[in-house]
Protein backbone atom coordinates (compact mmCIF):
# COMPACT_ATOMS: atom_id res chain seq x y z
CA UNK A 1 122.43 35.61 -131.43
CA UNK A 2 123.55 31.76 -131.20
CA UNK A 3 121.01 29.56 -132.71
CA UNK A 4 119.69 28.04 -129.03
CA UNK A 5 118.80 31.63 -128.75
CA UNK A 6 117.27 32.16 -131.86
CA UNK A 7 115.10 28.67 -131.18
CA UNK A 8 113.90 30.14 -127.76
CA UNK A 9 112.94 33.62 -129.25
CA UNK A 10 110.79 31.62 -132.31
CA UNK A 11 109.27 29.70 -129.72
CA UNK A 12 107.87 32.87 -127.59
CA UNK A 13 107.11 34.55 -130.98
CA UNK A 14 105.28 31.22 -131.87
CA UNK A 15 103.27 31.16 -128.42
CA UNK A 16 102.38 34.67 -128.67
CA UNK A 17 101.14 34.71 -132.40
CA UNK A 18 98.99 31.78 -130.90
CA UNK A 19 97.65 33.28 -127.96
CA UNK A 20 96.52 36.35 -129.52
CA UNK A 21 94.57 34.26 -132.37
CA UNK A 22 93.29 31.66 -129.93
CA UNK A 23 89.00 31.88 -129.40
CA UNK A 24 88.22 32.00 -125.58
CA UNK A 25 84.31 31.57 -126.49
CA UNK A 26 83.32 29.96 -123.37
CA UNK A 27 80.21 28.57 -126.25
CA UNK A 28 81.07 25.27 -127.58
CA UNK A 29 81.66 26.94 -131.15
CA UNK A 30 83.68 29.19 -133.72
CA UNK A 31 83.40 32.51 -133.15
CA UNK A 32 82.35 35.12 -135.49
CA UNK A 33 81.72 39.32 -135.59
CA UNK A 34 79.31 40.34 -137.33
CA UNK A 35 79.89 43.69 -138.59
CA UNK A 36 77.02 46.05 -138.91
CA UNK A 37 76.80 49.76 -140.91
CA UNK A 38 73.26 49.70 -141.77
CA UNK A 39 70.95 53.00 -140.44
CA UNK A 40 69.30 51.88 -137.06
CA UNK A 41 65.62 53.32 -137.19
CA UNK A 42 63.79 54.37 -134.15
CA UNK A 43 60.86 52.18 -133.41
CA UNK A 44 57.54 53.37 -130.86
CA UNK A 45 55.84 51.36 -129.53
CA UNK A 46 51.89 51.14 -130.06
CA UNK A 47 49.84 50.55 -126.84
CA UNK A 48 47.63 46.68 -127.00
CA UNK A 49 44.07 47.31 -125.27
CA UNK A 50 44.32 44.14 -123.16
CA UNK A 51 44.13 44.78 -119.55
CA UNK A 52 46.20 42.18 -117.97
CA UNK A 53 47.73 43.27 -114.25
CA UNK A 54 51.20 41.76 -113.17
CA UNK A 55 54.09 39.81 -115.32
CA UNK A 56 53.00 38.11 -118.74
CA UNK A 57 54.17 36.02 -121.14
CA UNK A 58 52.63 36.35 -124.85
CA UNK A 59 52.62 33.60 -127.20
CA UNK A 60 50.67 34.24 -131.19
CA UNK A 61 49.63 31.72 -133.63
CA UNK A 62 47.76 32.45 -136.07
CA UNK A 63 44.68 35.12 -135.47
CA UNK A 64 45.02 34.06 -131.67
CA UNK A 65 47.30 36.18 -128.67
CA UNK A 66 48.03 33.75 -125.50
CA UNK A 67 48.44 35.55 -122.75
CA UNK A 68 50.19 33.24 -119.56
CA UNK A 69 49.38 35.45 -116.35
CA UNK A 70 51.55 34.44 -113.87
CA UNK A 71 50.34 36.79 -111.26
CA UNK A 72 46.45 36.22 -111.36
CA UNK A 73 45.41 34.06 -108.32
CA UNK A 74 42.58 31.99 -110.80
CA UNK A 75 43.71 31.52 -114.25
CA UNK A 76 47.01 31.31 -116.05
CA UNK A 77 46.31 31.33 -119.72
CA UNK A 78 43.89 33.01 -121.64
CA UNK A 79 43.39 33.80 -125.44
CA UNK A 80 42.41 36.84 -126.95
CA UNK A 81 41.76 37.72 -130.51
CA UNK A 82 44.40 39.49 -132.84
CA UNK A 83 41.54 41.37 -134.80
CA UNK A 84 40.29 43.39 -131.89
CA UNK A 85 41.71 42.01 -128.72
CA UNK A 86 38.50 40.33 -127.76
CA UNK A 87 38.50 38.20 -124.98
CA UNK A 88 37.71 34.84 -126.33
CA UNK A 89 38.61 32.18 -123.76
CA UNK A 90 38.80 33.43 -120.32
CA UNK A 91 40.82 30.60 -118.14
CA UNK A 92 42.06 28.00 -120.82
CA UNK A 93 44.34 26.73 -118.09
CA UNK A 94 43.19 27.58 -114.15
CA UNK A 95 45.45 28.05 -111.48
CA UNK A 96 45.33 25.15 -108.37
CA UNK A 97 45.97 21.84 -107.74
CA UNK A 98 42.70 20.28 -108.93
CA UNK A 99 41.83 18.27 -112.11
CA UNK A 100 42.78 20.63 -115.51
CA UNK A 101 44.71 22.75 -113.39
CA UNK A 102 48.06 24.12 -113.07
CA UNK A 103 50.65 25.89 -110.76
CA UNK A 104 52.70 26.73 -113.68
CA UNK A 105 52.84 27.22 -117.59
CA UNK A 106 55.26 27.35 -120.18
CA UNK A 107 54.87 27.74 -124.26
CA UNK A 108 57.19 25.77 -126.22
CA UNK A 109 55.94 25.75 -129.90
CA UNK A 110 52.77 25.92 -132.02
CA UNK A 111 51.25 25.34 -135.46
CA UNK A 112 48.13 25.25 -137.37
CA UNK A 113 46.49 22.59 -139.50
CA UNK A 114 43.59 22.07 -141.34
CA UNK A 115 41.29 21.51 -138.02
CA UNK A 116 43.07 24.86 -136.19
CA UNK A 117 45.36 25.55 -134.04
CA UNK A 118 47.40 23.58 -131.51
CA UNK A 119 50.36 24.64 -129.23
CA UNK A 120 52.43 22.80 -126.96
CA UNK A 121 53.17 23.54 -123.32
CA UNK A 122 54.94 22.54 -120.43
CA UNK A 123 52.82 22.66 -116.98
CA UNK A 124 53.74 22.38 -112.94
CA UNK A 125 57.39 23.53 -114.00
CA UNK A 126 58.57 20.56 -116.99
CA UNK A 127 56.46 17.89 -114.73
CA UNK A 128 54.52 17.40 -118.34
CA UNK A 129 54.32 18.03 -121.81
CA UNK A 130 50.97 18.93 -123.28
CA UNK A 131 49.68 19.70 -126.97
CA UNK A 132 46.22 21.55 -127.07
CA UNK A 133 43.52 22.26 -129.83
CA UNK A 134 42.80 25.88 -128.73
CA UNK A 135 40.57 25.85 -131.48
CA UNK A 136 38.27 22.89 -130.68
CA UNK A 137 38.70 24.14 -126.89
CA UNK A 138 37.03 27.59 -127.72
CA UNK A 139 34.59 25.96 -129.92
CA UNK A 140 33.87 23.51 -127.14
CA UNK A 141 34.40 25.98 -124.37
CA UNK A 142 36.27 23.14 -122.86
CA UNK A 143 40.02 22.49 -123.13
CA UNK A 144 40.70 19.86 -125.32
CA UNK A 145 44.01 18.13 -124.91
CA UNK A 146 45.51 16.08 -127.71
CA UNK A 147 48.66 14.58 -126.49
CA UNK A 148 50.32 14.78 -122.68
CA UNK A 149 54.03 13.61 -121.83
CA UNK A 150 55.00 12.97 -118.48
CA UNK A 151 58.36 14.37 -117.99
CA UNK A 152 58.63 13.66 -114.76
CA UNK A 153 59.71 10.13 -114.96
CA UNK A 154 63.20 11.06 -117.20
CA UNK A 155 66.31 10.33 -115.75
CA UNK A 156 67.53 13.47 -114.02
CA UNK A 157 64.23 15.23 -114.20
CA UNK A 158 65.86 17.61 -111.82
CA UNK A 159 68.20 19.82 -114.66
CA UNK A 160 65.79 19.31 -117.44
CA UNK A 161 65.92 23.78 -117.66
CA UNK A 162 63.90 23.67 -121.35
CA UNK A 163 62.00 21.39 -123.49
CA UNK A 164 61.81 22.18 -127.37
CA UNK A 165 59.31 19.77 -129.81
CA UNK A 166 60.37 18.94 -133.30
CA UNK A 167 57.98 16.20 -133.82
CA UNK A 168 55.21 14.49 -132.17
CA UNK A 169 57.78 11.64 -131.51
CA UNK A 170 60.72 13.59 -130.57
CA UNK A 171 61.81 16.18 -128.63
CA UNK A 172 64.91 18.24 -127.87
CA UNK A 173 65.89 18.87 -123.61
CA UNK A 174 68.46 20.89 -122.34
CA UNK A 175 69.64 20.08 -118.85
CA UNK A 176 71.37 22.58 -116.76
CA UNK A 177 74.37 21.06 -114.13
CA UNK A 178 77.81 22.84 -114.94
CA UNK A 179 77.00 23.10 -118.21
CA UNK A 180 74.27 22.77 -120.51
CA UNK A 181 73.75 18.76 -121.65
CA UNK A 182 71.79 18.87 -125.13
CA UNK A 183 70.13 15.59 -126.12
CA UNK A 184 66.58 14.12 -128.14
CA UNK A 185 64.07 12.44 -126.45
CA UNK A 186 61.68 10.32 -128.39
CA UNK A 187 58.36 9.93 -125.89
CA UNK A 188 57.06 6.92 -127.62
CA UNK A 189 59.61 4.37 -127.14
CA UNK A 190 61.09 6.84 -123.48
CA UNK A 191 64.59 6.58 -125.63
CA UNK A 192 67.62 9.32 -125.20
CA UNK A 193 70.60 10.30 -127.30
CA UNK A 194 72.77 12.32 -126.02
CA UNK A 195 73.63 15.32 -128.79
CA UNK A 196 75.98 17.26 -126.87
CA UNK A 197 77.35 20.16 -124.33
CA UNK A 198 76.59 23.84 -125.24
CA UNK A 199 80.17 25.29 -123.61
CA UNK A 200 83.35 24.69 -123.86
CA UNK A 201 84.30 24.43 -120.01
CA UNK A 202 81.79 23.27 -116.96
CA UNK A 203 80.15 26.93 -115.29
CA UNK A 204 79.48 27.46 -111.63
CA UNK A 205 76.39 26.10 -111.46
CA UNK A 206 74.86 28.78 -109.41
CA UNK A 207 75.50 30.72 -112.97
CA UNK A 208 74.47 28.49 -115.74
CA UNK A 209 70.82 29.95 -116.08
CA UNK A 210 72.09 33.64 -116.10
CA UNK A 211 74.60 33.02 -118.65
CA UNK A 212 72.20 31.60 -121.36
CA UNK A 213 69.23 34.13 -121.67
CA UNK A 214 66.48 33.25 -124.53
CA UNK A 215 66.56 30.40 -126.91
CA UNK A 216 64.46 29.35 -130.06
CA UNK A 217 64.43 26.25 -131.45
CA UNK A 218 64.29 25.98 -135.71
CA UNK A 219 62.91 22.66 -136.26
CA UNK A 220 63.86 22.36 -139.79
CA UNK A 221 67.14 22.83 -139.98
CA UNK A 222 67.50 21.40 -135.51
CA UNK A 223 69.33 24.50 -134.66
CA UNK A 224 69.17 26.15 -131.14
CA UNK A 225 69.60 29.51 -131.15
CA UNK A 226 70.30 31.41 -128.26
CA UNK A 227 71.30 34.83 -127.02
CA UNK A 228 73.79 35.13 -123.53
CA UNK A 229 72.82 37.38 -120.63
CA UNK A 230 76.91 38.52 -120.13
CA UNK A 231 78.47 38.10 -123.06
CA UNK A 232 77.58 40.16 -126.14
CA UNK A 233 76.78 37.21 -128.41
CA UNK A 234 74.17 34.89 -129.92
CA UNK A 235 75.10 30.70 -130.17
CA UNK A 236 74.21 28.44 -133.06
CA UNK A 237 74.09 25.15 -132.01
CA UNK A 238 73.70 22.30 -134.50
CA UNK A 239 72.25 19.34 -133.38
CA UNK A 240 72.77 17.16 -136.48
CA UNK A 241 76.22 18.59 -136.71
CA UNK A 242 77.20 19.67 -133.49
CA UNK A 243 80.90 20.47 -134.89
CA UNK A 244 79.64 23.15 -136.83
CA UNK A 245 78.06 25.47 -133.89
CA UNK A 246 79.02 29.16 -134.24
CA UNK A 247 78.29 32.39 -132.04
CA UNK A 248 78.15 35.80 -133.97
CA UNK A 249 78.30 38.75 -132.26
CA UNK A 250 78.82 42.84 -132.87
CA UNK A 251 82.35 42.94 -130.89
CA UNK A 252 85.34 41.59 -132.96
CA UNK A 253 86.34 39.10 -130.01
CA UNK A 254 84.42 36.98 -127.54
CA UNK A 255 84.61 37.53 -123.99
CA UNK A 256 86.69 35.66 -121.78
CA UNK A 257 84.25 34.20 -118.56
CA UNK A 258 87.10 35.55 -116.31
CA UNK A 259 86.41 38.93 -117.15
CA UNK A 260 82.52 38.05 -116.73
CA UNK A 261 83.64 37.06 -113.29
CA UNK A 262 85.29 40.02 -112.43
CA UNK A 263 82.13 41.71 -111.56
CA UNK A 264 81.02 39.48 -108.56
CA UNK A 265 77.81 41.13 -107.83
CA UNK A 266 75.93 39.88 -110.72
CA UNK A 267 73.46 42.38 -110.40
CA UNK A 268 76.27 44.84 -111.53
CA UNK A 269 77.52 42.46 -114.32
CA UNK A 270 76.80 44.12 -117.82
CA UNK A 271 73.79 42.76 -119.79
CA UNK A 272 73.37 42.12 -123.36
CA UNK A 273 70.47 39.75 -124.79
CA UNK A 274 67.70 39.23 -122.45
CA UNK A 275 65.14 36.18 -122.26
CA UNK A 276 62.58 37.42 -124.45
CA UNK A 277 63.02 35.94 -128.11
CA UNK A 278 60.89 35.19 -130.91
CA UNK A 279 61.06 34.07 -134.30
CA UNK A 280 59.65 36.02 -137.06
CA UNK A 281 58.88 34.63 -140.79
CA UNK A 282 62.17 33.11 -141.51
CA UNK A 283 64.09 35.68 -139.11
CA UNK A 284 64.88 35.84 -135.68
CA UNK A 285 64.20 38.49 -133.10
CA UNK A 286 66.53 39.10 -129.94
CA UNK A 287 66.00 42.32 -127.52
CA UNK A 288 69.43 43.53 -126.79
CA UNK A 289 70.22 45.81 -123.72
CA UNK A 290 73.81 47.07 -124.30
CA UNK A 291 75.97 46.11 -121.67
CA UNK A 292 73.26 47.55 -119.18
CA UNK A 293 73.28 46.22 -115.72
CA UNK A 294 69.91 45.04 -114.10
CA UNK A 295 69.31 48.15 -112.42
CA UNK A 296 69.46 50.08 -116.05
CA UNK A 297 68.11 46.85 -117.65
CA UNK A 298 64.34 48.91 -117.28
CA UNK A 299 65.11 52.19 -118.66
CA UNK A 300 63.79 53.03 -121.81
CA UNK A 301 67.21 54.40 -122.82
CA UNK A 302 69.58 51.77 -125.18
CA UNK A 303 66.75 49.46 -125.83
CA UNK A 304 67.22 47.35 -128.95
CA UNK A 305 66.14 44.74 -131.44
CA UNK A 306 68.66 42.74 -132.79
CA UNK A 307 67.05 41.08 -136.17
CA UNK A 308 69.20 38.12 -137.82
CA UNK A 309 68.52 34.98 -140.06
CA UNK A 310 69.57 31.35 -139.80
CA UNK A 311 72.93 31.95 -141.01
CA UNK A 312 73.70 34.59 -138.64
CA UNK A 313 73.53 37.84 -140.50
CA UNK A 314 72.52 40.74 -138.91
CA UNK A 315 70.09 42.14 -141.15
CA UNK A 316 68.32 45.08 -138.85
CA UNK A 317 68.66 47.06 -135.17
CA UNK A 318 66.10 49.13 -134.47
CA UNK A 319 66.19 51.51 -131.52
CA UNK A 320 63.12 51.32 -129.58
CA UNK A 321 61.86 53.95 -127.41
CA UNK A 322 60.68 51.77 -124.15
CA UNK A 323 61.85 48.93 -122.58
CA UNK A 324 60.92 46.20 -124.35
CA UNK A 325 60.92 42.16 -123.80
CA UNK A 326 59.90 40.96 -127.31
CA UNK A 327 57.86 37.99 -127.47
CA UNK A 328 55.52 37.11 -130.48
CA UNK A 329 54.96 38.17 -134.05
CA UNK A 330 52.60 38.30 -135.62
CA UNK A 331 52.96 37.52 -139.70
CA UNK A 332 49.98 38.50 -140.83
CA UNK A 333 50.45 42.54 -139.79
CA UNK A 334 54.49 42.43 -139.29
CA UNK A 335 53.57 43.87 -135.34
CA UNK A 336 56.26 42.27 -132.62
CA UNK A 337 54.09 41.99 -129.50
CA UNK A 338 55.92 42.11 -126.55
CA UNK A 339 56.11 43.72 -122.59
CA UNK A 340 57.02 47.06 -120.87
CA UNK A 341 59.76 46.29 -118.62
CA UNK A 342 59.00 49.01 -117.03
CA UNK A 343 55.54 48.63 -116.63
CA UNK A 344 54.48 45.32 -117.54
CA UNK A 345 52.21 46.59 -120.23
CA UNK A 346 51.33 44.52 -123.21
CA UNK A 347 53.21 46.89 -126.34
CA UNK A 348 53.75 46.25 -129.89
CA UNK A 349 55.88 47.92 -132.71
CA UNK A 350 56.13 47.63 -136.47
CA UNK A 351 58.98 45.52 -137.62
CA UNK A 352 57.98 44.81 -140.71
């Protein structure tokens, strides 16, 4: 072989060895695969005497369960105790168009301090920002609102998809257009920064929200972390260093988004994490289906907790024996509180 030749063939060997090490994570970070040969216990699930009809959405803090109802025609949040699932504030938040009340509710974070217990919501779909003292409002039998944000007025108020609090005076927003825009918002003097985009190449838009499934925002260290609805993988985004975003995931490479799109119907598109997500002590709780489509998504076969820290190691999967959208722990028992996606039951099981 002349030396041309032997150019041209090192240049195809050089291509190749490059292709077959280059990342196609369509998430705007390194990817990594996180290996996993640990025993995988079965979990069941313990029924919760709380007899709420339709879809739900649980939130805990403290002693206290919020339950969001998005199906009763009156109320859409109430609050129950932990100790014996009393009823102990029936209607925080009422359903309508009058004053104090609400077409629509979302939890976003929560804490307690020396006077209680205060969480943050989002009401009338991201049109506001609210932060209220459930414990002065059952005291009071009134609720008591602290602090209110009007959303409404930010530029592009349209995409704004999620709003995460790290401190009274700032807050993180993710916008959805072809791609997911992360950026901080301080309230107080209504200034931006742009932080970043979450993937590597723009999405059709009619896509972006069933790509991303759950996210959880770790104020302390401003790190979004989310799971993805087709590809088998959870995303680390860092919002202070942007450039050093990862995904882990149990497969040893990431999945192209041509291959996603392969399956057209996206009801027949396999399914990995789903939207329900929680945080638990310093961990991090994901439900994981499998690669089941949305038809399967329901059966209690495959069902699975995928339990990692802030550094992305896997450190448990449990099997569980229902269906399960995890939602809230609770720290003081170690019981992960969560929904029958089957039958819309309020569940719990022992993770710790």
């Amino acid at each position: 072989m002349n030396a041309f030749g032997k150019i041209i063939l090192l240049s195809v060997i050089l291509w190749w060895a490059a292709g077959c090490n280059r990342s196609y994570n369509v998430f705007n970070g390194t990817f990594r695969h996180e290996s996993y040969s640990d025993t995988i216990d079965l979990l069941t699930a313990q029924p919760v005497d709380i007899d709420v009809l339709g879809f739900k959405v649980l939130w805990i803090e403290d002693a206290l369960l919020f339950v969001a109802m998005y199906q009763d025609p009156e109320k859409l949040l109430s609050i129950y105790s932990l100790d014996d699932y009393r009823l102990i504030y029936d209607g925080l938040i009422l359903k309508g168009n009058g004053p104090s009340e609400h077409i629509n509710i979302e939890f976003v974070s929560s804490y307690t301090d020396s006077s209680g217990v205060k969480i943050w919501l989002t009401v009338d779909y991201l049109r506001k920002l609210l932060c209220i003292d459930a414990t002065r409002s059952i005291i009071d039998k009134k609720i008591v609102i602290i602090k209110e944000y009007d959303l409404s007025s930010l530029e592009d108020f349209f995409a704004l998809h999620y709003v995460f609090v790290q401190s009274d005076s700032s807050f993180v927003l993710m916008r959805g257009y072809n791609n997911y825009q992360i950026s901080t918002y301080n309230p107080v003097s209504q200034q931006e920064r742009l932080i970043g985009w979450m993937y590597k190449k723009d999405i059709e838009r009619h896509n972006i929200t069933d790509i991303g499934a759950g996210s959880i925002y770790e104020s302390e260290n401003s790190i979004l972390i989310s799971g993805m609805s087709f590809f088998n993988q959870i995303n680390f985004y860092f919002l202070k260093q942007p450039e050093n975003s990862f995904s882990i995931s149990t497969v040893k490479e990431a999945t192209h988004y041509n291959q996603v799109l392969k399956v057209e119907e996206v009801g027949k598109r396999p399914r990995y994490y789903g939207a329900a997500c929680c945080r638990a002590n310093e961990l991090f709780v994901f439900s994981y289906l499998g690669g089941k489509n949305i038809v399967e998504s329901n059966s209690p076969e495959d069902n699975y907790l995928h339990i990692i820290d802030i550094n992305g190691k896997l450190h448990r999967i449990d099997k569980l024996n229902k269906s399960f959208a995890a939602q809230a722990f609770d720290i003081r028992t170690g019981y992960l509180y969560g929904i029958d996606a089957e039958t819309w039951d309020i569940i719990k099981y022992k993770i710790r």
